[in-house]
Protein backbone atom coordinates (compact mmCIF):
# COMPACT_ATOMS: atom_id res chain seq x y z
CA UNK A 1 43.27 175.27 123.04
CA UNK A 2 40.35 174.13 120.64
CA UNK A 3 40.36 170.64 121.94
CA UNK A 4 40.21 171.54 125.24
CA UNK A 5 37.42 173.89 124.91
CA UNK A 6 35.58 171.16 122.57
CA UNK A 7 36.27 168.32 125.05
CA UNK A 8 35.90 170.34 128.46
CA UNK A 9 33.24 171.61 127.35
CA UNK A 10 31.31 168.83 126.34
CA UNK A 11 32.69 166.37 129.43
CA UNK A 12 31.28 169.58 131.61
CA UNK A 13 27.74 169.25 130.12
CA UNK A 14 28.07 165.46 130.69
CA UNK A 15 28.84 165.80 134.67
CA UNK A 16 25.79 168.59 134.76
CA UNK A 17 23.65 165.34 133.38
CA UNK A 18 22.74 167.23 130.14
CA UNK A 19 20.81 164.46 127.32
CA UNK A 20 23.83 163.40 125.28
CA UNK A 21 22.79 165.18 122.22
CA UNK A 22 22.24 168.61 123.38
CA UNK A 23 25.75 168.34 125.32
CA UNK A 24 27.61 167.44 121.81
CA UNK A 25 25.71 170.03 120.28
CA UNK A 26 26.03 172.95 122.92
CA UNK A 27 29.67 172.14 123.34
CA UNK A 28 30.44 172.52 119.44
CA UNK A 29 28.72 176.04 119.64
CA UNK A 30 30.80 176.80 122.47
CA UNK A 31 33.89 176.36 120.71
CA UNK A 32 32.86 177.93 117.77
CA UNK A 33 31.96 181.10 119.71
CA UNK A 34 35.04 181.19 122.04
CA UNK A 35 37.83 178.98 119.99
CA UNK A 36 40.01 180.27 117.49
CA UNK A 37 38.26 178.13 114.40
CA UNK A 38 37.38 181.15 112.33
CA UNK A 39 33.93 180.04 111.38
CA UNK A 40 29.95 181.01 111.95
CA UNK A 41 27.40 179.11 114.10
CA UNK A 42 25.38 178.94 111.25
CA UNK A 43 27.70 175.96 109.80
CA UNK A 44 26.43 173.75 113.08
CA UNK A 45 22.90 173.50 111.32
CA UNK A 46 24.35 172.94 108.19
CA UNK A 47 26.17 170.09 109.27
CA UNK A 48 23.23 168.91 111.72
CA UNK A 49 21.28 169.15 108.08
CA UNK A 50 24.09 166.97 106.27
CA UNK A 51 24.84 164.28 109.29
CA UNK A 52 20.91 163.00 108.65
CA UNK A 53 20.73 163.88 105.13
CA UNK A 54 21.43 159.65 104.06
CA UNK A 55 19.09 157.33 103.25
CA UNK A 56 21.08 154.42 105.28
CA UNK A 57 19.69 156.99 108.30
CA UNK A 58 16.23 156.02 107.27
CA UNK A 59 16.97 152.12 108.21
CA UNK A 60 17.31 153.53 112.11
CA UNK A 61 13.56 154.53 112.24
CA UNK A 62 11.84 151.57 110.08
CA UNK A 63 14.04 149.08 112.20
CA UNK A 64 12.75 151.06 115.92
CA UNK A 65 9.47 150.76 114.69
CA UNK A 66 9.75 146.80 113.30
CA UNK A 67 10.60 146.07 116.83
CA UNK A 68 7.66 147.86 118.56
CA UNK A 69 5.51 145.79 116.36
CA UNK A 70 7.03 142.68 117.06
CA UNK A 71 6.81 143.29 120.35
CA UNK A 72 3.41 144.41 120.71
CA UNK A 73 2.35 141.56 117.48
CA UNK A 74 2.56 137.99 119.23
CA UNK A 75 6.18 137.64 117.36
CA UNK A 76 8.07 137.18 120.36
CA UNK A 77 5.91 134.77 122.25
CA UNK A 78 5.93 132.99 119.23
CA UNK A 79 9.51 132.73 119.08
CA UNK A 80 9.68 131.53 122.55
CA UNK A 81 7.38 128.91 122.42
CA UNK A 82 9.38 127.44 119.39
CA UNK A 83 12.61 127.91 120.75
CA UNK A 84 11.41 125.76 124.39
CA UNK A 85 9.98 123.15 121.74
CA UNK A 86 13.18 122.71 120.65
CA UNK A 87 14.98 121.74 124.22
CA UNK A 88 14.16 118.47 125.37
CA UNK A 89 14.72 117.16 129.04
CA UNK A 90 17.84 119.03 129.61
CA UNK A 91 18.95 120.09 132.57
CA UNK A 92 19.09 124.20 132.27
CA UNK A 93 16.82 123.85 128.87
CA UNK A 94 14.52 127.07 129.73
CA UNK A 95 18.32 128.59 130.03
CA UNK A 96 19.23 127.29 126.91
CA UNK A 97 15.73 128.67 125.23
CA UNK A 98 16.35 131.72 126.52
CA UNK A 99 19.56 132.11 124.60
CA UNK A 100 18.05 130.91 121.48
CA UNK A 101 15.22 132.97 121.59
CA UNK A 102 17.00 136.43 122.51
CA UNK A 103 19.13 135.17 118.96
CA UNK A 104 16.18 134.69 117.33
CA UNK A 105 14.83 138.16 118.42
CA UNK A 106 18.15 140.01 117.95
CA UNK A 107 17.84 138.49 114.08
CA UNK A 108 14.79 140.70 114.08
CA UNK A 109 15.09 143.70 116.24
CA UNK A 110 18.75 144.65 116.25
CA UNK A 111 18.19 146.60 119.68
CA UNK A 112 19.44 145.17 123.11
CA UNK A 113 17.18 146.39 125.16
CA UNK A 114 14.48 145.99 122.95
CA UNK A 115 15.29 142.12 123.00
CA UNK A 116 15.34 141.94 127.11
CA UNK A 117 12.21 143.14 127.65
CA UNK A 118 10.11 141.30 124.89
CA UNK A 119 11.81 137.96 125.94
CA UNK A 120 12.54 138.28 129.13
CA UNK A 121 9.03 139.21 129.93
CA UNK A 122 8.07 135.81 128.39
CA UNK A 123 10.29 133.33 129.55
CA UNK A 124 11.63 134.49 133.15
CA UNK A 125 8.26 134.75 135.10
CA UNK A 126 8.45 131.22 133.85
CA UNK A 127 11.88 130.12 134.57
CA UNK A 128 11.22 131.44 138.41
CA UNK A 129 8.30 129.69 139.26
CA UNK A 130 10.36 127.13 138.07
CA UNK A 131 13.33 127.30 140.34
CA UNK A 132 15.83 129.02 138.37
CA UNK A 133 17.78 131.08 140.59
CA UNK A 134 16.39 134.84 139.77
CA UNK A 135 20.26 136.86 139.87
CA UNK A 136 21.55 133.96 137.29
CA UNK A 137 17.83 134.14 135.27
CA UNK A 138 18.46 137.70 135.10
CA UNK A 139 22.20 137.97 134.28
CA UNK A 140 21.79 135.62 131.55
CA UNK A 141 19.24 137.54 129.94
CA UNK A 142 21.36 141.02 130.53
CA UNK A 143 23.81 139.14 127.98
CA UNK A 144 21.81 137.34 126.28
CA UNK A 145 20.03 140.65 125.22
CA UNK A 146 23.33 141.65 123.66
CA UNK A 147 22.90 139.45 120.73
CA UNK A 148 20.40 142.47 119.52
CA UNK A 149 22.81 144.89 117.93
CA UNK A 150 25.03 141.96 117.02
CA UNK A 151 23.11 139.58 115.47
CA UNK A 152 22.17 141.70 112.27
CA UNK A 153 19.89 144.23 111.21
CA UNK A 154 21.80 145.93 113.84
CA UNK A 155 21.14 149.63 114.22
CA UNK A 156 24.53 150.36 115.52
CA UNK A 157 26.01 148.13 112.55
CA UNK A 158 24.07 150.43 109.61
CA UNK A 159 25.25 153.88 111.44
CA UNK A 160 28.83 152.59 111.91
CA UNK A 161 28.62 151.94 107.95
CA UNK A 162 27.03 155.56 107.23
CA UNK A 163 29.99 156.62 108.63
CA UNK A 164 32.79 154.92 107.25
CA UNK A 165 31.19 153.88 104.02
CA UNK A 166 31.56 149.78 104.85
CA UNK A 167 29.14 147.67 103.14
CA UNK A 168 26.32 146.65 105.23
CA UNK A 169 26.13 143.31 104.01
CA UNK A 170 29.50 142.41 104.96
CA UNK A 171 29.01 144.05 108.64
CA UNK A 172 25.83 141.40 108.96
CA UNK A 173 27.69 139.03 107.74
CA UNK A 174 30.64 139.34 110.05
CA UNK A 175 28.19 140.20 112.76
CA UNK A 176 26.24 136.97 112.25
CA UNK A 177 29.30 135.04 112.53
CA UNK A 178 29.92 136.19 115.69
CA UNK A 179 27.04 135.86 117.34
CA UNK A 180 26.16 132.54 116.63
CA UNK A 181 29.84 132.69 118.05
CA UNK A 182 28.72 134.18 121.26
CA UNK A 183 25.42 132.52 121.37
CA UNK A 184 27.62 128.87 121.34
CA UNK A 185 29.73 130.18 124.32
CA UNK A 186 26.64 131.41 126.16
CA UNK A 187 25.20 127.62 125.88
CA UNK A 188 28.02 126.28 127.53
CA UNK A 189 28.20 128.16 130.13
CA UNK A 190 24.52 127.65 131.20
CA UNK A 191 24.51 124.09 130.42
CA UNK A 192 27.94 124.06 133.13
CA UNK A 193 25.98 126.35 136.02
CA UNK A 194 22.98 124.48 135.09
CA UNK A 195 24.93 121.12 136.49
CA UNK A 196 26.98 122.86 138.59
CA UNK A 197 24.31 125.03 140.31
CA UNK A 198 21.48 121.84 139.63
CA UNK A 199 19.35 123.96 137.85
CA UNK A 200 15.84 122.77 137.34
CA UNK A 201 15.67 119.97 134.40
CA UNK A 202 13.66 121.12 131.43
CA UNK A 203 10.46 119.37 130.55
CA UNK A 204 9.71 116.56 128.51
CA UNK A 205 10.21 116.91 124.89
CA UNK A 206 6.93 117.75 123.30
CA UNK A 207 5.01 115.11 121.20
CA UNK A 208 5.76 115.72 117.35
CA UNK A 209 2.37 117.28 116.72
CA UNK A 210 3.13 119.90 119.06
CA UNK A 211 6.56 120.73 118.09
CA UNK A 212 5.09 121.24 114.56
CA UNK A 213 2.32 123.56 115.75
CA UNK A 214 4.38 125.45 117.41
CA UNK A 215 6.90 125.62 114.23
CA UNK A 216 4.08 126.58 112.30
CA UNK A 217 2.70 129.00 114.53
CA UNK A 218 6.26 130.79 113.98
CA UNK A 219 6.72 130.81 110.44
CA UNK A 220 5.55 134.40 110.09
CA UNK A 221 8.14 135.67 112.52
CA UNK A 222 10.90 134.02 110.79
CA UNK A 223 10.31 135.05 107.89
CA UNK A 224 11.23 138.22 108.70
CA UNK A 225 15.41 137.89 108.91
CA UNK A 226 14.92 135.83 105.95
CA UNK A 227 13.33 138.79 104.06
CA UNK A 228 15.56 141.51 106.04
CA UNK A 229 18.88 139.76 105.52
CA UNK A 230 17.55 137.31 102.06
CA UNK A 231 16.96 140.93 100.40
CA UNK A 232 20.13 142.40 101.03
CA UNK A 233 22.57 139.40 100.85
CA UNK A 234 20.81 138.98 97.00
CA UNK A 235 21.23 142.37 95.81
CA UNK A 236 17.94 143.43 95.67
CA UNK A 237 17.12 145.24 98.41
CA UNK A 238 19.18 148.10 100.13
CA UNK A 239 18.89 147.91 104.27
CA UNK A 240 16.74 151.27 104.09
CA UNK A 241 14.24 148.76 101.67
CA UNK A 242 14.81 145.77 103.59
CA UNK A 243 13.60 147.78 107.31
CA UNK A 244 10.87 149.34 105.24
CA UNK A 245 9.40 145.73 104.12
CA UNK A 246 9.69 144.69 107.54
CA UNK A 247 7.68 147.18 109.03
CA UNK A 248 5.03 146.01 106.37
CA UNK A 249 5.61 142.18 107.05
CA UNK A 250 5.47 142.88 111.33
CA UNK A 251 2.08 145.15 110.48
CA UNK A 252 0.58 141.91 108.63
CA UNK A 253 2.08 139.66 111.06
CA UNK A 254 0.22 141.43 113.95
CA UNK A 255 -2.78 142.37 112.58
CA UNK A 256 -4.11 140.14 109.85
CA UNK A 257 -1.93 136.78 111.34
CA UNK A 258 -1.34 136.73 114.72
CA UNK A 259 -4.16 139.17 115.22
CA UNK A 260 -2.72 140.32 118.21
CA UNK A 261 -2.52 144.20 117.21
CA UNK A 262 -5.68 146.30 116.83
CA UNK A 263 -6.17 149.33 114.70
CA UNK A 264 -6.63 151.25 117.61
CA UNK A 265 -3.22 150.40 118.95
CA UNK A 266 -1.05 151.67 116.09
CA UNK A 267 -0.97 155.00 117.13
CA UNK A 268 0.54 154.96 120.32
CA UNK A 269 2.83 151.98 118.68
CA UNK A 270 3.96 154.80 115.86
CA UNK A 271 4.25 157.79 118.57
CA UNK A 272 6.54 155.28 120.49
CA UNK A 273 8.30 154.72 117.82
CA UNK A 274 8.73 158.07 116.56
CA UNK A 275 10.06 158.93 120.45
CA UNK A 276 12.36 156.21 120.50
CA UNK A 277 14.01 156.83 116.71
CA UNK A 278 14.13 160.70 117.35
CA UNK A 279 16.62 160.12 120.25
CA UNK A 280 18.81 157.97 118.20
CA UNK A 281 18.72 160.51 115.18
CA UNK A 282 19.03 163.59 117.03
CA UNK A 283 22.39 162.05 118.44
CA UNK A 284 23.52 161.47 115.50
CA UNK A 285 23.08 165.14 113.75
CA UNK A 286 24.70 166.86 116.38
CA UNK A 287 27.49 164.28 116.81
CA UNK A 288 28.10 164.40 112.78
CA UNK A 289 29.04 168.66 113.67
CA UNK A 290 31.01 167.78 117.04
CA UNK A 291 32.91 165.54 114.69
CA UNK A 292 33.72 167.99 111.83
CA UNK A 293 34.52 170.66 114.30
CA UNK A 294 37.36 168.03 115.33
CA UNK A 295 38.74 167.46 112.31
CA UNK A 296 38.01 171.03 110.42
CA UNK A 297 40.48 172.66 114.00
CA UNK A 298 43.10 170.44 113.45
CA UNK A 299 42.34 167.61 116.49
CA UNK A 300 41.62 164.88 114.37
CA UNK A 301 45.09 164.89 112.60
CA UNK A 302 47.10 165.90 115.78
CA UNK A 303 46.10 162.91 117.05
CA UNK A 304 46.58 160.71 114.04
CA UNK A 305 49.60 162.00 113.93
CA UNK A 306 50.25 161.18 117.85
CA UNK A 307 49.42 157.47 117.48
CA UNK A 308 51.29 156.88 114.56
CA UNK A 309 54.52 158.52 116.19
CA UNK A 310 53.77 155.95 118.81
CA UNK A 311 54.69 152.92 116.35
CA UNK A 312 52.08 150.97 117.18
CA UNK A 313 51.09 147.87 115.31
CA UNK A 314 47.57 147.27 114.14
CA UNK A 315 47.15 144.91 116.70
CA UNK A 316 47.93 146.90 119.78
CA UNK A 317 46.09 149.76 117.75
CA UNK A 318 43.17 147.73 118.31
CA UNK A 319 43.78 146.89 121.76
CA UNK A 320 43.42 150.12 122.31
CA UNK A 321 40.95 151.59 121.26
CA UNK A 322 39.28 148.35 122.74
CA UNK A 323 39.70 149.63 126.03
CA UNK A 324 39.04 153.07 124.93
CA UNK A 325 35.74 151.94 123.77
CA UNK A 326 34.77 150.06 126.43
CA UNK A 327 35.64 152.71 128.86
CA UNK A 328 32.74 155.35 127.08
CA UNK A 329 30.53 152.88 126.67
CA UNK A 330 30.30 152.45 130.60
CA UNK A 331 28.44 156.38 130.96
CA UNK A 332 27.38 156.52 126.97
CA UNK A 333 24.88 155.48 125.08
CA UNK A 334 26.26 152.97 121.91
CA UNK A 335 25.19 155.30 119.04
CA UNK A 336 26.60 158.14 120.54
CA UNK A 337 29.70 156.52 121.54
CA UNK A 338 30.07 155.36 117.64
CA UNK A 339 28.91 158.41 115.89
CA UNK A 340 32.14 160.57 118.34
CA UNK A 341 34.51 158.50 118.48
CA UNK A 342 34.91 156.37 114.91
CA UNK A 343 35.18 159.63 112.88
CA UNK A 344 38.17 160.39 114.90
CA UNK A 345 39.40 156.30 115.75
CA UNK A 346 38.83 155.41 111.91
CA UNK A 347 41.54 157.33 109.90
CA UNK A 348 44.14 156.13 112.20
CA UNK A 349 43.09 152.16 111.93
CA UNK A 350 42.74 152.65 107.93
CA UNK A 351 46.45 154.22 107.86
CA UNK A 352 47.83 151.21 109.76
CA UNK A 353 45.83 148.83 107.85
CA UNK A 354 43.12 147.28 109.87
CA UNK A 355 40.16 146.10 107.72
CA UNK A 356 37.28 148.30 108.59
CA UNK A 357 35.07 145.09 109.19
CA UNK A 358 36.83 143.81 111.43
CA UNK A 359 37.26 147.78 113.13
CA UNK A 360 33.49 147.57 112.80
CA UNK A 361 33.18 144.88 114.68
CA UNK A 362 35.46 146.10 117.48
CA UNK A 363 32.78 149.11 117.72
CA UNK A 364 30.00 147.22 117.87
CA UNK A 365 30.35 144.60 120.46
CA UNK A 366 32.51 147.22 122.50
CA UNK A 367 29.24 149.07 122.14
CA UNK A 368 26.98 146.42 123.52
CA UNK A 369 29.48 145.38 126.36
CA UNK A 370 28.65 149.00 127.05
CA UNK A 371 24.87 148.43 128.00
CA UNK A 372 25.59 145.49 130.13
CA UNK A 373 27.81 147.92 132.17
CA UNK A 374 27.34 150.24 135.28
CA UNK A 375 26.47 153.24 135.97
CA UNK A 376 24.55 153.61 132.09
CA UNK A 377 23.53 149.93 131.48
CA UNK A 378 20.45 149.66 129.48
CA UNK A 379 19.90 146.01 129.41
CA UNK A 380 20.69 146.32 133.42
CA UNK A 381 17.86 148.49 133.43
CA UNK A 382 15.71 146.64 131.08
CA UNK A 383 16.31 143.42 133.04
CA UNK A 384 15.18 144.78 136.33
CA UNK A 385 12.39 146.06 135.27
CA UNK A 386 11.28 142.35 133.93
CA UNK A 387 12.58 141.18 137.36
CA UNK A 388 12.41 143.55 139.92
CA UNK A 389 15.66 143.01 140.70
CA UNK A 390 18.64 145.74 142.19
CA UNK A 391 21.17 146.37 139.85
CA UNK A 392 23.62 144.72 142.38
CA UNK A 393 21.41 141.69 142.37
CA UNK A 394 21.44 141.37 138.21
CA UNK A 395 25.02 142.76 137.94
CA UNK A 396 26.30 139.65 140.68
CA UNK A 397 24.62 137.35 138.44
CA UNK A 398 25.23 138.23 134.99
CA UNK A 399 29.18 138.19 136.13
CA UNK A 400 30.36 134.62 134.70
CA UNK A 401 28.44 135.09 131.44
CA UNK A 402 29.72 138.61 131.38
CA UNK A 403 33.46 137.18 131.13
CA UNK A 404 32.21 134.69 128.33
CA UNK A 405 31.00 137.71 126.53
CA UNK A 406 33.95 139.83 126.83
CA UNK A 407 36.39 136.87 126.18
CA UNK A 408 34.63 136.20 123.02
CA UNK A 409 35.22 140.55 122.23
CA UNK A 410 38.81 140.42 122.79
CA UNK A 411 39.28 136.97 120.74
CA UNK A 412 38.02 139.28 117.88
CA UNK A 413 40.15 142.18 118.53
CA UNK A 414 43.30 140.12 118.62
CA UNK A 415 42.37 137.47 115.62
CA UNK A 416 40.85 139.75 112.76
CA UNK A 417 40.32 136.16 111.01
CA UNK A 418 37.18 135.70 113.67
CA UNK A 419 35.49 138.71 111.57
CA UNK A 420 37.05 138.05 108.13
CA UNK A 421 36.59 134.68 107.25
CA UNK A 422 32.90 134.95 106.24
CA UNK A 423 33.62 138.27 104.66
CA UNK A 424 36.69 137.15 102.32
């Protein structure tokens, strides 16, 4: 009767359109008042209090406001104009760029969206004028934008580890992996539609001098994964350190380097950010008491106890929750999705064995499949708003590169090794 008050409760909230967090947190209450659990409300602000009280939390907000300064600091035209310097007279090459930029970007940002807007609103006014077809343009960059939480810092990947106590550098390592993986797969499948479709031909390759100027020019922004990920792969940072120095590095960047970020603009740059990291948190806290309300009543080990009367090998396990995943992450935000559902999904996947890497990296890209998919879709949304595209438009386009992406997710849900072999 407790889960069904919990869950009812909380999918009732949802259908009322209800913000995410006050749904999880309203619907614990709920229970708590009307359920037979046999304890106070006052225990949801304790565990509110305890679900943020982690410094891995802190990573969340220096890493939201590390992107806003890229963003607004010349870092991600930078990185555009060295990744089209690096395509030659290819057919499909400001396709290509695109790709390697948004993997660039993700290397810094570790947000999706975040990545669609900064580089789609540099390269695809561009690629249109051009003669790219805009539903393809735009589709790519829906997918390509899901290298952010992939390609590490990832924000999802440092929550998913606050949870089940993974290391972080092994979850950006395994993540990197991955989506170089993806970012190979999305090549190939532009440079085919690019023939296929006879997609514009790229320019000529820039003279020597120029490729080095614009190599130069973006040193400063790639230094930044090498401090972020160079300072925890060594040992002497922690990711909470590593998103604090990059908040310094993107302020230097795009005031004192780039010069592209005034005094004047840091306040509405740090109110921004505040907005955007308070969302993030504020799921989080009230998730962290939904989820001990499920396992303090009971519902977490009925259903462990469910799945493993099922027999299920790890594999199918996997499978799964696969679908599971990527079922809630079509009308749930990624955080939210990982902060209620590995709590519960976790225990059972460590009792039958499965490496919580590799689990890790089952939530993750399930996660980001998540935003390129209807009715929530955040990089949808992102994307039209660079193109001015319907959703149907982006969604018709993005298809083929969609499939890619999703064939690469399952190829790591059935092959752990695809995860591991970096890691062990």
């Amino acid at each position: 009767m407790t889960g069904i008050i919990l869950f009812g409760s909380f999918a009732l909230l949802l259908a009322l359109s209800v913000p995410i967090a006050l749904s999880l947190g309203v619907a614990t209450m709920v229970t708590i008042l009307f359920g037979d659990v046999g304890v106070g409300v006052n225990i949801i602000a304790q565990r509110i209090f305890g679900g943020l009280d982690s410094t891995s939390i802190m990573a969340i907000a220096f890493f939201v406001l590390a992107g806003n300064l890229m963003c607004k600091g010349g870092i991600s035209r930078r990185i555009c104009d060295f990744a089209q310097s690096l395509i030659g007279n290819v057919r499909g090459g400001m396709a290509v760029a695109l790709v390697v930029a948004c993997g660039f970007f993700a290397a810094l940002s570790g947000s999706a969206p975040a990545t669609v807007v900064a580089i789609g609103g540099m390269l695809y006014p561009d690629m249109v004028r051009m003669g790219y077809p805009k539903d393809r343009t735009a589709g790519l960059l829906v997918v390509s934008g899901g290298l952010g939480p992939i390609i590490p810092p990832s924000i999802v990947m440092v929550v998913y580890c606050t949870i089940t106590s993974a290391s972080v550098g092994d979850m950006f390592t395994s993540g990197m992996a991955i989506g170089l993986t993806i970012m190979v797969v999305l090549i190939i499948e532009v440079l085919f539609f690019a023939n296929k479709e006879k997609w514009p031909a790229g320019t000529k390759r820039p003279p020597l001098g120029e490729f080095f100027r614009s190599f130069l020019g973006a040193i400063p922004a790639l230094m930044l994964p090498i401090i972020i990920l160079g300072g925890i792969y060594s040992g002497l940072l922690t990711p909470t350190e590593s998103s604090a120095i990059a908040v310094v590095w993107s302020l230097i960047a795009g005031i004192f380097i780039y010069r592209e970020i005034k005094i004047s603009d840091l306040y509405q740059i740090f109110i921004d950010s505040a907005k955007g990291a308070s969302m993030v948190l504020f799921i989080i806290a009230t998730s962290t008491a939904f989820a001990w309300l499920f396992t303090y009543a009971g519902i977490s080990k009925q259903l462990v106890d469910l799945v493993l009367n099922m027999h299920l090998s790890a594999t199918m396990f996997c499978l799964v929750v696969a679908i599971i995943l990527l079922i809630f992450g079509t009308f749930l935000e990624g955080i939210a999705t990982c902060v209620l559902l590995v709590p519960v999904l976790w225990p059972i996947a460590q009792s039958l064995g499965v490496d919580v890497i590799h689990f890790g990296m089952i939530v993750c890209i399930a996660n980001v499949v998540g935003t390129m998919t209807p009715p929530v879709a955040v990089n949808i949304f992102s994307a039209s708003t660079v193109s001015k595209l319907s959703m149907g438009e982006i969604v018709k386009g993005q298809v083929p590169f969609f499939i890619g992406y999703v064939a690469v997710f399952f190829a790591v849900v059935l092959f752990p090794q695809l995860s591991l072999f970096l890691v062990k």
